[in-house]
N, C-alpha and C. Protein backbone atom coordinates (compact mmCIF):
# COMPACT_ATOMS: atom_id res chain seq x y z
N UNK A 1 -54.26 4.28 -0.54
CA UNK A 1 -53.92 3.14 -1.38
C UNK A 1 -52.68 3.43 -2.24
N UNK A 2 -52.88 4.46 -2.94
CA UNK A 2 -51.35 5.19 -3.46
C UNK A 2 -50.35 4.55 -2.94
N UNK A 3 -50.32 5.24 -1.37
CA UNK A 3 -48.78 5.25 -0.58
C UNK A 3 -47.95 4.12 -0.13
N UNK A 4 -48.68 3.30 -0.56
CA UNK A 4 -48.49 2.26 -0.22
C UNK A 4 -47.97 1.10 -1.37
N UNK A 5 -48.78 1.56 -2.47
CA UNK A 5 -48.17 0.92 -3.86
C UNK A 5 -46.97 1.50 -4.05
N UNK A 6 -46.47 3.02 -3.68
CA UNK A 6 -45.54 3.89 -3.97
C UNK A 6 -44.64 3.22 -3.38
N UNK A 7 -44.91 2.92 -1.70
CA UNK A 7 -43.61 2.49 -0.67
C UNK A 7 -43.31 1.36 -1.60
N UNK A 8 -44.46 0.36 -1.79
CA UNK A 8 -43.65 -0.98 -2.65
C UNK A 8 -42.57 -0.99 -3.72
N UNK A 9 -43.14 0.03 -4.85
CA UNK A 9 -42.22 0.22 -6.04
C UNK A 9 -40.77 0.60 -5.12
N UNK A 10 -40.92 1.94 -4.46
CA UNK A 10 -39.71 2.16 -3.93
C UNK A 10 -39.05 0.84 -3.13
N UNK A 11 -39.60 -0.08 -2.91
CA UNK A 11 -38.70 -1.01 -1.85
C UNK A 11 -38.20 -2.28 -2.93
N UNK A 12 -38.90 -2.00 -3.84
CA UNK A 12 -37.97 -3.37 -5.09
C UNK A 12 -37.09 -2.30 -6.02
N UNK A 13 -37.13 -1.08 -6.06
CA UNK A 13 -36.16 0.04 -6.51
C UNK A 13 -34.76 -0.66 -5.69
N UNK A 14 -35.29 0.09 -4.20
CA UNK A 14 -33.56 0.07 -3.47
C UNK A 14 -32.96 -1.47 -3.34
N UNK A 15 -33.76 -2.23 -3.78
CA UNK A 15 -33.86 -3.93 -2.98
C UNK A 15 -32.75 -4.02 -4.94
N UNK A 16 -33.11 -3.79 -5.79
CA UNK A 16 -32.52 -3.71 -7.20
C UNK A 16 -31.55 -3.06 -7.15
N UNK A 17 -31.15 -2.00 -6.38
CA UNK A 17 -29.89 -1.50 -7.04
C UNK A 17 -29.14 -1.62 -5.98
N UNK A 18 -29.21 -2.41 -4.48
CA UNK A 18 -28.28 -2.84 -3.73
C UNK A 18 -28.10 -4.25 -4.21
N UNK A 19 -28.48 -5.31 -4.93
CA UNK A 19 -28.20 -6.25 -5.69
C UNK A 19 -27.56 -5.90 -7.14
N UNK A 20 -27.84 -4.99 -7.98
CA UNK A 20 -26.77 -4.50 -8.91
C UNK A 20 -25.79 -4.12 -7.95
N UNK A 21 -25.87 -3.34 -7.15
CA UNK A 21 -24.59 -2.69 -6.94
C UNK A 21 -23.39 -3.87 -6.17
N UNK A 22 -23.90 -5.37 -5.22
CA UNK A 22 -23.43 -6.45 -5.07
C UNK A 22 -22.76 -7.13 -6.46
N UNK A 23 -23.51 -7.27 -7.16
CA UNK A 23 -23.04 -8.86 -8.23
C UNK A 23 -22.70 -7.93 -9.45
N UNK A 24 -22.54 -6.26 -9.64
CA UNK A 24 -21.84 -5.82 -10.72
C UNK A 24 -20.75 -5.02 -10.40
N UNK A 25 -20.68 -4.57 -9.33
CA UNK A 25 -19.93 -3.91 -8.47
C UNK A 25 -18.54 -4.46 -7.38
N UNK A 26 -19.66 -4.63 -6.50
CA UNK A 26 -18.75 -4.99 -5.09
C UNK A 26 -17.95 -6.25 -5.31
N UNK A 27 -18.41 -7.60 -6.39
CA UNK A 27 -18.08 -8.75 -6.14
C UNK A 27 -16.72 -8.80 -7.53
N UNK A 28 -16.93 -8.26 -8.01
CA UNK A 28 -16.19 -8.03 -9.22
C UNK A 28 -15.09 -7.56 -8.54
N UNK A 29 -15.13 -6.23 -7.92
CA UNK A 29 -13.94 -5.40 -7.18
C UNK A 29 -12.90 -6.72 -6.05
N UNK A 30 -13.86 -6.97 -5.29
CA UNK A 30 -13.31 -8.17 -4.50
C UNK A 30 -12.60 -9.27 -5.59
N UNK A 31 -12.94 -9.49 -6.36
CA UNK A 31 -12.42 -10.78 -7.23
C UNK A 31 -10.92 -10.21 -7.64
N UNK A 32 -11.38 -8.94 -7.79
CA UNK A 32 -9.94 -8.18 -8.57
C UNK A 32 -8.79 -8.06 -7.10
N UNK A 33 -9.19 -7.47 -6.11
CA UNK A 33 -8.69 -7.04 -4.96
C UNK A 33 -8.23 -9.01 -4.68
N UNK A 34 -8.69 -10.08 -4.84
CA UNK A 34 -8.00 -10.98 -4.22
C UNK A 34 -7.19 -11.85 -5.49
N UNK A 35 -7.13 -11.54 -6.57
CA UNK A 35 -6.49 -12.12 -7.57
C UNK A 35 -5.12 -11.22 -7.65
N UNK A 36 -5.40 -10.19 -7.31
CA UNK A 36 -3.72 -9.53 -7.16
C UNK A 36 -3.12 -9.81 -5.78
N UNK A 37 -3.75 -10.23 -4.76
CA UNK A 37 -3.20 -10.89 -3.96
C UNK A 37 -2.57 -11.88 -3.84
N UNK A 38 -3.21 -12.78 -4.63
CA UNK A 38 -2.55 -14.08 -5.03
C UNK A 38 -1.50 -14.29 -6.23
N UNK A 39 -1.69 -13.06 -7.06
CA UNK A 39 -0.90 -12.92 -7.99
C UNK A 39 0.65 -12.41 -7.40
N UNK A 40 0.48 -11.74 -6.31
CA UNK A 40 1.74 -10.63 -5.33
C UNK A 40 2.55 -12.19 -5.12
N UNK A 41 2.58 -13.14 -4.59
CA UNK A 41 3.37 -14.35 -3.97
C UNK A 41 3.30 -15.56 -4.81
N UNK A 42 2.57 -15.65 -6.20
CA UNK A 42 2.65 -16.74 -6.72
C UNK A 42 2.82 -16.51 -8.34
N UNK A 43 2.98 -17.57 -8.77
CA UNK A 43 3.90 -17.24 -11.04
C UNK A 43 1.66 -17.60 -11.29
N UNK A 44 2.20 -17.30 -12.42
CA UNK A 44 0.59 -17.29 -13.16
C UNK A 44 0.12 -18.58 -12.91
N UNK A 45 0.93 -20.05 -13.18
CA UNK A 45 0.41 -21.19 -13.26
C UNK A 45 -0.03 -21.63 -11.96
N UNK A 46 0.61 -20.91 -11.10
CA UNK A 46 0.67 -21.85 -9.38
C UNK A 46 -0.98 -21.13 -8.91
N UNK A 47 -1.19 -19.46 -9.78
CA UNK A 47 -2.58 -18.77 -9.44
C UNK A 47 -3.37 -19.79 -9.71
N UNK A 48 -3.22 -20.27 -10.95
CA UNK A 48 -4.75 -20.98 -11.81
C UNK A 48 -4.84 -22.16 -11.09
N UNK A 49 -3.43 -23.12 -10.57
CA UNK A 49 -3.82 -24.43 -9.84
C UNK A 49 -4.34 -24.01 -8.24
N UNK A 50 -4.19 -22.61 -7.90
CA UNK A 50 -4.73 -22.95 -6.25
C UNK A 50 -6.17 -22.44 -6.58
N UNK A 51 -6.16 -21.79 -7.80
CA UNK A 51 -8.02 -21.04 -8.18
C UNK A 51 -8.47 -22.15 -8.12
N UNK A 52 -8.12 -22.96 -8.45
CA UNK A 52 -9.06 -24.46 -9.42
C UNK A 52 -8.81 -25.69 -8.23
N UNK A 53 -8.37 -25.10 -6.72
CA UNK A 53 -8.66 -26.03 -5.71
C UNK A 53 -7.26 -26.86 -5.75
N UNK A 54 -6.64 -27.18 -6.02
CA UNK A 54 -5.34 -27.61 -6.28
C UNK A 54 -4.17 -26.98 -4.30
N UNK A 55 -4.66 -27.92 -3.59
CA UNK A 55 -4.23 -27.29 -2.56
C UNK A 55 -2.54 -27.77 -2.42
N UNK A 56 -1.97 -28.18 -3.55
CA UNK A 56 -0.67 -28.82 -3.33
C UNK A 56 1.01 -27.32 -4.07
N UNK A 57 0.01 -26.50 -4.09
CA UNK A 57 0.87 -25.71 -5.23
C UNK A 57 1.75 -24.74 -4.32
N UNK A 58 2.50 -24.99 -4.15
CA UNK A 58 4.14 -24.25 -3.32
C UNK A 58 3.85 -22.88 -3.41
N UNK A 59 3.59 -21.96 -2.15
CA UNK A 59 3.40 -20.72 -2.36
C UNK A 59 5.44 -20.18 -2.34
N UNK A 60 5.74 -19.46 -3.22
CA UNK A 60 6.87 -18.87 -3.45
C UNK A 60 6.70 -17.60 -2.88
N UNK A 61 7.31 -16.99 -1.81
CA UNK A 61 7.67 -15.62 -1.27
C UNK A 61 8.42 -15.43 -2.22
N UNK A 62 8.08 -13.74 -1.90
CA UNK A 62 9.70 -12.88 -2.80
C UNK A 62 10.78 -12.98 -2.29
N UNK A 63 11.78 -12.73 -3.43
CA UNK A 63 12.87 -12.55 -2.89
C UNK A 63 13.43 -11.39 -2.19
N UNK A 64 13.04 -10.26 -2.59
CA UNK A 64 13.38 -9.08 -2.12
C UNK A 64 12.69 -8.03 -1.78
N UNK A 65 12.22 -7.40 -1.30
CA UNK A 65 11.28 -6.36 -1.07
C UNK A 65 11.64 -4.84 -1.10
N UNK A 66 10.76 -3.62 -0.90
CA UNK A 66 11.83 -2.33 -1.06
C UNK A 66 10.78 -2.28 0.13
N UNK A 67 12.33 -1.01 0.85
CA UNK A 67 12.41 -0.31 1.90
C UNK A 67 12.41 1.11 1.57
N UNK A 68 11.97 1.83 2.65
CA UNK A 68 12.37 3.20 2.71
C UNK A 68 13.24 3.35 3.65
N UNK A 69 14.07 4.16 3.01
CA UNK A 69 15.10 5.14 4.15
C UNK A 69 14.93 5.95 4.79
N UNK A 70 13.25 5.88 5.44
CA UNK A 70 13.38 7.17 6.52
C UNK A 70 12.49 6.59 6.94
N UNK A 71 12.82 6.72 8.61
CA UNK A 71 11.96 5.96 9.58
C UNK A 71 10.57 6.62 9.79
N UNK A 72 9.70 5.69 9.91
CA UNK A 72 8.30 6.40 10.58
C UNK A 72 8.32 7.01 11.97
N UNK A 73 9.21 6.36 12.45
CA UNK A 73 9.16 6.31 13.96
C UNK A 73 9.79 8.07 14.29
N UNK A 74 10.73 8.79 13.17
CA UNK A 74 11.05 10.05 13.41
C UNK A 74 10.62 11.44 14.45
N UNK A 75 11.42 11.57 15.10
CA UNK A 75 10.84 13.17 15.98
C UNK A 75 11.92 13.89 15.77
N UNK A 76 11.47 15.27 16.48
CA UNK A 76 12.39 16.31 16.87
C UNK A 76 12.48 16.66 15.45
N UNK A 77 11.98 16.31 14.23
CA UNK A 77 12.37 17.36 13.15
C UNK A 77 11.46 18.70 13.08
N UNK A 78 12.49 19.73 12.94
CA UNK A 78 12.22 20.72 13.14
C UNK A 78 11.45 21.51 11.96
N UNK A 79 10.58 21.93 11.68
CA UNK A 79 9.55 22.87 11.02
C UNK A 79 10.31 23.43 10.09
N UNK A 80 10.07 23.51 8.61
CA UNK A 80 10.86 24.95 7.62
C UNK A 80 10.01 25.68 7.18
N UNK A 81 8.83 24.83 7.04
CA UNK A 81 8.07 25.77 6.24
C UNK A 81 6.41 24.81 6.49
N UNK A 82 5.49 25.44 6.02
CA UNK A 82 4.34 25.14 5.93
C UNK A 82 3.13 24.56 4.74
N UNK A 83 3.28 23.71 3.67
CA UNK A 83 3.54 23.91 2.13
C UNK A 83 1.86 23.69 1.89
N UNK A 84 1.49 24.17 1.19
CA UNK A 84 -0.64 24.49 1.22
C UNK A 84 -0.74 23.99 -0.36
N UNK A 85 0.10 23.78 -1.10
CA UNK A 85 0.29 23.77 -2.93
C UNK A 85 0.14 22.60 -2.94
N UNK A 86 -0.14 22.30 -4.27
CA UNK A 86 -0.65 20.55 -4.33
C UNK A 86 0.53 19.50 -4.18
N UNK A 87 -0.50 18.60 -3.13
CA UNK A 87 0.77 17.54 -2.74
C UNK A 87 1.14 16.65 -3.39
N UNK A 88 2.78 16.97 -4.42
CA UNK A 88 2.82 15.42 -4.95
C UNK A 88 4.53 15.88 -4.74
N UNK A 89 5.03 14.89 -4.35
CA UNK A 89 6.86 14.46 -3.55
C UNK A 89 7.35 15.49 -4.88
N UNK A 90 6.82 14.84 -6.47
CA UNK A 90 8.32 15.01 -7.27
C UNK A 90 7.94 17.00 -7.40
N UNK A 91 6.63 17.62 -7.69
CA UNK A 91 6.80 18.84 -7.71
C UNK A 91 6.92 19.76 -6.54
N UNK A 92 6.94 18.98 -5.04
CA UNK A 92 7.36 19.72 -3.88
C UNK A 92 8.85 19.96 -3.92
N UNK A 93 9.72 18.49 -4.08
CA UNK A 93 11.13 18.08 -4.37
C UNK A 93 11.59 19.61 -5.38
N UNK A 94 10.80 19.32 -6.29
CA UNK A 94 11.67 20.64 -7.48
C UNK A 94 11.86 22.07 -7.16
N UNK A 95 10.78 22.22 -5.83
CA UNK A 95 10.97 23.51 -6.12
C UNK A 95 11.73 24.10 -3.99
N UNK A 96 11.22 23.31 -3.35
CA UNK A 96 11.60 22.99 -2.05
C UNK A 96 12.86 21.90 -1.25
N UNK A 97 12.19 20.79 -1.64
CA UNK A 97 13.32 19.71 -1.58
C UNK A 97 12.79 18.85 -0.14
N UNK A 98 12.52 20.11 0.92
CA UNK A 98 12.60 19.32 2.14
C UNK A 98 11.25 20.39 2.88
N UNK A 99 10.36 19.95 4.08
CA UNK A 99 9.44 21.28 4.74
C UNK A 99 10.28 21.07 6.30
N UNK A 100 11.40 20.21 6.54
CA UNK A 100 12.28 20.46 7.47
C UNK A 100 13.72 20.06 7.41
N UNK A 101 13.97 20.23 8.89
CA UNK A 101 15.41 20.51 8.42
C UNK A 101 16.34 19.35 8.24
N UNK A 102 16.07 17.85 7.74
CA UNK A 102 16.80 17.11 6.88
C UNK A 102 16.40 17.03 5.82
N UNK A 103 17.22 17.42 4.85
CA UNK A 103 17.40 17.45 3.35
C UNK A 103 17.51 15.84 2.89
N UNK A 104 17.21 14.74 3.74
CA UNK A 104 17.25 13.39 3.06
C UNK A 104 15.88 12.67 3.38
N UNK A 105 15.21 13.49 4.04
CA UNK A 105 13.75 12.56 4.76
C UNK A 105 12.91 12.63 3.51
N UNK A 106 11.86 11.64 3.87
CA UNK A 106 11.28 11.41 2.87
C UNK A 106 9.85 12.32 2.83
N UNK A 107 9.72 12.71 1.91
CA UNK A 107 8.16 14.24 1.52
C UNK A 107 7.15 13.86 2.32
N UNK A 108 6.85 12.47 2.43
CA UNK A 108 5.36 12.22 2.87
C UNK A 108 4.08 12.28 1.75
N UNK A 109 4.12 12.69 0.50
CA UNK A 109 2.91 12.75 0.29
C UNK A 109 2.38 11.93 -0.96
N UNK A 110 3.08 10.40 -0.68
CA UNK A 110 2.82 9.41 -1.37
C UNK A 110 2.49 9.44 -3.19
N UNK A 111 3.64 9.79 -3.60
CA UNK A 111 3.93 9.47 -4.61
C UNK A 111 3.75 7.57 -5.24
N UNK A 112 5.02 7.08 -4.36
CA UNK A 112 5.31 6.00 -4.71
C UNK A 112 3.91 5.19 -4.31
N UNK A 113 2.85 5.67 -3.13
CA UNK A 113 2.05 4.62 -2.96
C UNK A 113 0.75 4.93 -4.00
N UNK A 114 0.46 5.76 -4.35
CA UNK A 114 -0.57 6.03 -5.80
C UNK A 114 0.11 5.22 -6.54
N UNK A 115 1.39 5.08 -6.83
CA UNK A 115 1.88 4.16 -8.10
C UNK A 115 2.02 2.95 -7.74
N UNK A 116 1.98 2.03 -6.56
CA UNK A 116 2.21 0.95 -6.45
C UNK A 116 1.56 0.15 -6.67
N UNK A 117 1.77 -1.18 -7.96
CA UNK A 117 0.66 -1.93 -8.07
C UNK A 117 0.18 -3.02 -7.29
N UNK A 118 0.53 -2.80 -6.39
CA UNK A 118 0.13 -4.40 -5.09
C UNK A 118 -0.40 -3.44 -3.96
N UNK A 119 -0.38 -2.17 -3.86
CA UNK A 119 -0.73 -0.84 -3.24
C UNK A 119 -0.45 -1.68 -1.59
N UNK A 120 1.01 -1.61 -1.48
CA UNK A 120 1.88 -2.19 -0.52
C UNK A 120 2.32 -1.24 0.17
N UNK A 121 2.30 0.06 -0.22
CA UNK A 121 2.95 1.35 0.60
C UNK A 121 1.67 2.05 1.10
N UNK A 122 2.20 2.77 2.97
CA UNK A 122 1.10 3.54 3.34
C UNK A 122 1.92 4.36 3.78
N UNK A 123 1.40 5.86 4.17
CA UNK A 123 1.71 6.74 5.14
C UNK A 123 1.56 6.64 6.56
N UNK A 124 2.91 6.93 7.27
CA UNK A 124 2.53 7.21 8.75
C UNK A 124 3.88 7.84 9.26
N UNK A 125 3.04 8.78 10.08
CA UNK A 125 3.72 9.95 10.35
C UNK A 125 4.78 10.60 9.43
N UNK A 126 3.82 11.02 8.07
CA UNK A 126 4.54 11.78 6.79
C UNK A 126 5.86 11.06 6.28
N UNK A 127 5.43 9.81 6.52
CA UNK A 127 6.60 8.76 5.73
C UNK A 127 5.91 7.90 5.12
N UNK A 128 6.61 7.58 4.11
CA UNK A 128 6.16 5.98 3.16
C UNK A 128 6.63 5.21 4.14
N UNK A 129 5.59 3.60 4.46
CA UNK A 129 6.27 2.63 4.84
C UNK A 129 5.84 1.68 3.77
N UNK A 130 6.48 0.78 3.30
CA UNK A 130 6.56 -0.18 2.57
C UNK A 130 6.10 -1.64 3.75
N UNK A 131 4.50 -1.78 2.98
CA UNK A 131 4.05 -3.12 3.83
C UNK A 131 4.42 -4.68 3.72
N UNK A 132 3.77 -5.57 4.13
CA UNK A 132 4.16 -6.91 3.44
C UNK A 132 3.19 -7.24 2.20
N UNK A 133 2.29 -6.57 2.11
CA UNK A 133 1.98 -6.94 0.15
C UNK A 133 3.50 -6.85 -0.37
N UNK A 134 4.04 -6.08 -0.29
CA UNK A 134 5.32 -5.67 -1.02
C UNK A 134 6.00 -7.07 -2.02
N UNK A 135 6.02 -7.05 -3.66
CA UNK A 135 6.38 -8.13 -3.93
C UNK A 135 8.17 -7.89 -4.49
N UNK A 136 8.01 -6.81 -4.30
CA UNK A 136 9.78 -6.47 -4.87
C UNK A 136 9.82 -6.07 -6.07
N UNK A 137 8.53 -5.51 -6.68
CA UNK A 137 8.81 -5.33 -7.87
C UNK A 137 9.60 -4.17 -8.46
N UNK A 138 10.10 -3.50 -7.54
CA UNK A 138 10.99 -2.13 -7.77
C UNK A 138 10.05 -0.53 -8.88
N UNK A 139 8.57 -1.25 -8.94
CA UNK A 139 8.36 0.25 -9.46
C UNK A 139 8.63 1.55 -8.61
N UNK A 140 8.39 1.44 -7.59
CA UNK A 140 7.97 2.83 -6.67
C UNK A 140 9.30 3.20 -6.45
N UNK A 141 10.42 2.89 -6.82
CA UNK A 141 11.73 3.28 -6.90
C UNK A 141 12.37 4.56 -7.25
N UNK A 142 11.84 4.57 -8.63
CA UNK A 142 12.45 5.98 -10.01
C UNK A 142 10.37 6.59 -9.03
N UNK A 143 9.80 6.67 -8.59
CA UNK A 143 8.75 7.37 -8.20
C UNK A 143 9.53 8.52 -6.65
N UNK A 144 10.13 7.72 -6.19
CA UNK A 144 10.90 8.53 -5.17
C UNK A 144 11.88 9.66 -5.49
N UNK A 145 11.54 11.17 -5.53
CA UNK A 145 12.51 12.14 -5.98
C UNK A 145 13.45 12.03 -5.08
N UNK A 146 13.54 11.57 -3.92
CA UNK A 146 14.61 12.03 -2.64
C UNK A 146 15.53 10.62 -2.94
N UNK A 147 14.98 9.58 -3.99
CA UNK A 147 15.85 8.29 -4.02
C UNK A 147 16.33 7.60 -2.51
N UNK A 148 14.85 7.43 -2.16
CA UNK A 148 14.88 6.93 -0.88
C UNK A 148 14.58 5.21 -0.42
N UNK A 149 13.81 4.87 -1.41
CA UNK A 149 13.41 3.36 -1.44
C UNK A 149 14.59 2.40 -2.37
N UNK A 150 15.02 1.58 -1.91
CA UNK A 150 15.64 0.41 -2.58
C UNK A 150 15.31 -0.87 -2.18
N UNK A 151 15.76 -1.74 -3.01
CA UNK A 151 15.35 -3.07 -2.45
C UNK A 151 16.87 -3.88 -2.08
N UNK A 152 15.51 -5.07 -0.83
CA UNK A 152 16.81 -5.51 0.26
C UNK A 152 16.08 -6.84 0.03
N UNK A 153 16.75 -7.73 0.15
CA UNK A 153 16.38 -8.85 0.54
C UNK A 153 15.24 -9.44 1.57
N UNK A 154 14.53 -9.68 1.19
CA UNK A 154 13.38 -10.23 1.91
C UNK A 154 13.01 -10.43 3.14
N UNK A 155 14.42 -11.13 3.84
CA UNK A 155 14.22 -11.76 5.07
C UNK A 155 14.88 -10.48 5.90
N UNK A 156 15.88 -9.21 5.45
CA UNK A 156 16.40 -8.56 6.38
C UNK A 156 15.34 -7.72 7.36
N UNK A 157 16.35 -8.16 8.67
CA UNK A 157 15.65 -7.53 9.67
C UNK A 157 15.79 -6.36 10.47
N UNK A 158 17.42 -5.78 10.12
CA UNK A 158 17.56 -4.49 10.79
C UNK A 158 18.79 -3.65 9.65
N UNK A 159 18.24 -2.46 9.53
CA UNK A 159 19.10 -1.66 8.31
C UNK A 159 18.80 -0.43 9.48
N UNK A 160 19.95 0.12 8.93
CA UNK A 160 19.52 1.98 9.06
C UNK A 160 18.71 2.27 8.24
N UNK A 161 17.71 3.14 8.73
CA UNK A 161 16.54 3.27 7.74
C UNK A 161 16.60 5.15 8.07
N UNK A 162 17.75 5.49 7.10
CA UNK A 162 18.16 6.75 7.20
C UNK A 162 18.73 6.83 5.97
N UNK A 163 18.61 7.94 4.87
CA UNK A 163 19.54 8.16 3.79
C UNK A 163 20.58 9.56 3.82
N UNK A 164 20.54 10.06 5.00
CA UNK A 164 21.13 11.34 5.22
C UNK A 164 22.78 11.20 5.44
N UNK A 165 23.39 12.32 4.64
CA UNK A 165 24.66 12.37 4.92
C UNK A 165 25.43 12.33 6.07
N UNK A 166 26.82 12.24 6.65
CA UNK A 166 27.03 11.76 7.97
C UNK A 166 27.02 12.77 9.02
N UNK A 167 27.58 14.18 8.08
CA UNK A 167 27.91 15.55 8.90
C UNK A 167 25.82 16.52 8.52
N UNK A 168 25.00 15.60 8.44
CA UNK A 168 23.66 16.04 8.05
C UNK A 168 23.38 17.13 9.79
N UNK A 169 22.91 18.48 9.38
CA UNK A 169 22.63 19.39 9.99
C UNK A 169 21.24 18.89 10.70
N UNK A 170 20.61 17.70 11.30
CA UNK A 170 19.62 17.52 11.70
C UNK A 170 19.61 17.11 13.44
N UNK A 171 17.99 17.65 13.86
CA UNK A 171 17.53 16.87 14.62
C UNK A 171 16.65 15.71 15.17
N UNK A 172 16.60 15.09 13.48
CA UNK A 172 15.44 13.78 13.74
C UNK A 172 16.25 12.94 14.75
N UNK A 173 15.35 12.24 15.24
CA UNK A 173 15.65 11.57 16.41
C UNK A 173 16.25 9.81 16.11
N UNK A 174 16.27 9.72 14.69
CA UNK A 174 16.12 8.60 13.66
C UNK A 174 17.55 8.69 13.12
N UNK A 175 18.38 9.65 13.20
CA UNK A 175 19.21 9.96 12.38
C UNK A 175 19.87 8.72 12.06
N UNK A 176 20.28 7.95 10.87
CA UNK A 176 21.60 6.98 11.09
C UNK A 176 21.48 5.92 12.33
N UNK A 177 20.71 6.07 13.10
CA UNK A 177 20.00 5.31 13.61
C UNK A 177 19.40 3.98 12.87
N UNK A 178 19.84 2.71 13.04
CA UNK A 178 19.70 1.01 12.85
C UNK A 178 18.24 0.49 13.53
N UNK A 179 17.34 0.33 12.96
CA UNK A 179 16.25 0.04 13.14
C UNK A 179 15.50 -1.84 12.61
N UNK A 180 14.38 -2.13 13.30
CA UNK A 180 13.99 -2.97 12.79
C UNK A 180 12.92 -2.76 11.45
N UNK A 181 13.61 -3.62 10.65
CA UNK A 181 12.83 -3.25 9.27
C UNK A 181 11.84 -4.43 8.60
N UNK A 182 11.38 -5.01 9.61
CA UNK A 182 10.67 -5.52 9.03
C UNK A 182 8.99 -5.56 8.61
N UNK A 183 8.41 -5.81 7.40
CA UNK A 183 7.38 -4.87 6.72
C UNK A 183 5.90 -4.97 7.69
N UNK A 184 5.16 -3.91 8.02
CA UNK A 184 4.01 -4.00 8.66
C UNK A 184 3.13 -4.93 7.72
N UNK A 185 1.97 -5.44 8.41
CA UNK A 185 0.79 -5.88 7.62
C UNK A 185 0.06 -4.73 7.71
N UNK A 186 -0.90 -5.02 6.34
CA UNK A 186 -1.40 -3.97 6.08
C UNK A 186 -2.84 -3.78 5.98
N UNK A 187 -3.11 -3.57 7.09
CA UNK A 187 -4.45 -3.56 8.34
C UNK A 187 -6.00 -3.50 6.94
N UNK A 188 -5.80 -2.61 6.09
CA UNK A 188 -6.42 -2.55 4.83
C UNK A 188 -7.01 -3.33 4.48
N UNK A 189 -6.43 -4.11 3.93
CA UNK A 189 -6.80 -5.57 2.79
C UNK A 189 -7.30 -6.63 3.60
N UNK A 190 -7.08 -6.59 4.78
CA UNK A 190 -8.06 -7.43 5.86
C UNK A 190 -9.43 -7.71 5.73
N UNK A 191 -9.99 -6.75 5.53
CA UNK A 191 -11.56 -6.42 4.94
C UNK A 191 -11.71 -7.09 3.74
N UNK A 192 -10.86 -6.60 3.00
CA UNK A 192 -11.27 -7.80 0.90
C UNK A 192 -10.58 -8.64 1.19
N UNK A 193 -9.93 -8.86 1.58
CA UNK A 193 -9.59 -10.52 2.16
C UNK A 193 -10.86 -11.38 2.82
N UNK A 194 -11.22 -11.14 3.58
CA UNK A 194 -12.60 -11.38 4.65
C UNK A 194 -13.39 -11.42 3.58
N UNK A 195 -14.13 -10.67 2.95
CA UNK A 195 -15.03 -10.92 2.24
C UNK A 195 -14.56 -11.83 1.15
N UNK A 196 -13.67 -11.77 0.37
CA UNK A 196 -13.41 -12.34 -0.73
C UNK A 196 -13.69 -13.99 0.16
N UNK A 197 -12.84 -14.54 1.13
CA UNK A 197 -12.69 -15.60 1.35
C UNK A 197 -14.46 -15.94 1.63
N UNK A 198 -15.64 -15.10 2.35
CA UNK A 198 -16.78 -15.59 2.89
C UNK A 198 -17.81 -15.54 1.35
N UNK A 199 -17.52 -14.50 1.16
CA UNK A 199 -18.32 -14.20 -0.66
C UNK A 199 -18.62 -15.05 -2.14
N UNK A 200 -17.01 -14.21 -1.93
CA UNK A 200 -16.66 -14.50 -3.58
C UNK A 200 -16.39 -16.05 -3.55
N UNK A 201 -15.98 -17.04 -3.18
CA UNK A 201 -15.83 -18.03 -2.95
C UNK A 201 -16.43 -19.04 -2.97
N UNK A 202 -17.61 -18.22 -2.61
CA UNK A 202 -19.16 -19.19 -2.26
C UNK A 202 -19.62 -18.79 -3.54
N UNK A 203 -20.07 -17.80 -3.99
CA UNK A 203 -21.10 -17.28 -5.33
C UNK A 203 -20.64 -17.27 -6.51
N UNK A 204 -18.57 -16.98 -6.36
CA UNK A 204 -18.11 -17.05 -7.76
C UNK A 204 -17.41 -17.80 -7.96
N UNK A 205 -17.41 -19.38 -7.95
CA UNK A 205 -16.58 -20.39 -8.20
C UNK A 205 -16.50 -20.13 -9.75
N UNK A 206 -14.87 -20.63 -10.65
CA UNK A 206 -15.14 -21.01 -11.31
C UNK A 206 -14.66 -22.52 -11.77
């Protein structure tokens, strides 16, 4: 008779704190995760008229977005070193600069995307790429020690996405090389998007 009163308590236990952990937790996070979404492409007033159902309110793209100057797509760079010390760009930069042999590529170990507030930058293949969250706001800029990200105009579609000098001692395969630059989506936010739209929508009108 015990084990059985026991299983019960335990099953309105876990049944309680996967409902706290829903409506104090998860739904809150989602609310936050889709209000900076909407905040990334629209002014404060145009947020509150599409919150409040207002389906007439002009979504405004940015004007400009930032890029990085070093391609993801990179090979053939050659090995300098092996670096095991804690990874952050600006104290690798100070004391190394580069772990191969172009002195203009970018560190890889996401500086600028810990700091980004629309968290628009990802890694791939030991490069920042700058996604389409990207609203242009130029923080992750002064975050780049190698001064590799700037901003371009919105709509451009092919830059050299190289910052290396012309006589640069390298073998990336990217070198000065003219690429298409236009920003990945960012496979991520797919998920709090999805929920926010099936969820939060339904349970947290306001």
């Amino acid at each position: 008779m015990i084990i059985p009163v026991l299983l019960l308590i335990l099953f309105f236990v876990v049944i309680s704190a996967i409902l706290f952990f829903v409506f104090y937790m998860l739904l809150p996070a989602l609310k936050e995760h889709a209000y900076a979404i909407d905040s990334m492409i629209l002014p404060f007033e145009q947020v509150r008229e599409k919150r409040s159902g207002d389906s007439t309110a002009a979504v405004q793209k940015p004007v400009k977005r930032a890029v990085v100057l070093c391609s993801p797509e990179k090979e053939n760079l050659l090995p300098r070193m092996e670096y095991k010390d804690i990874k952050t760009c600006r104290l690798f930069h100070s004391m190394y600069v580069t772990q191969n042999d172009c002195s203009a590529g970018c560190i890889g170990f996401g500086d600028c995307m810990y700091d980004c507030p629309q968290q628009a930058i990802i890694i791939k293949n030991r490069t920042a790429v700058v996604t389409n969250l990207c609203n242009g706001c130029g923080q992750c800029i002064d975050r780049c020690p190698m001064q590799l990200i700037k901003l371009i105009p919105a709509d451009t579609e092919r830059i050299v996405m190289c910052a290396a000098a012309e006589n640069e001692p390298t073998a990336c395969s990217q070198c000065h090389v003219e690429n298409n630059c236009m920003p990945p989506a960012n496979i991520s936010f797919k998920f709090w998007q999805s929920c926010y739209t099936l969820i939060v929508t339904k349970l947290w009108k306001k």
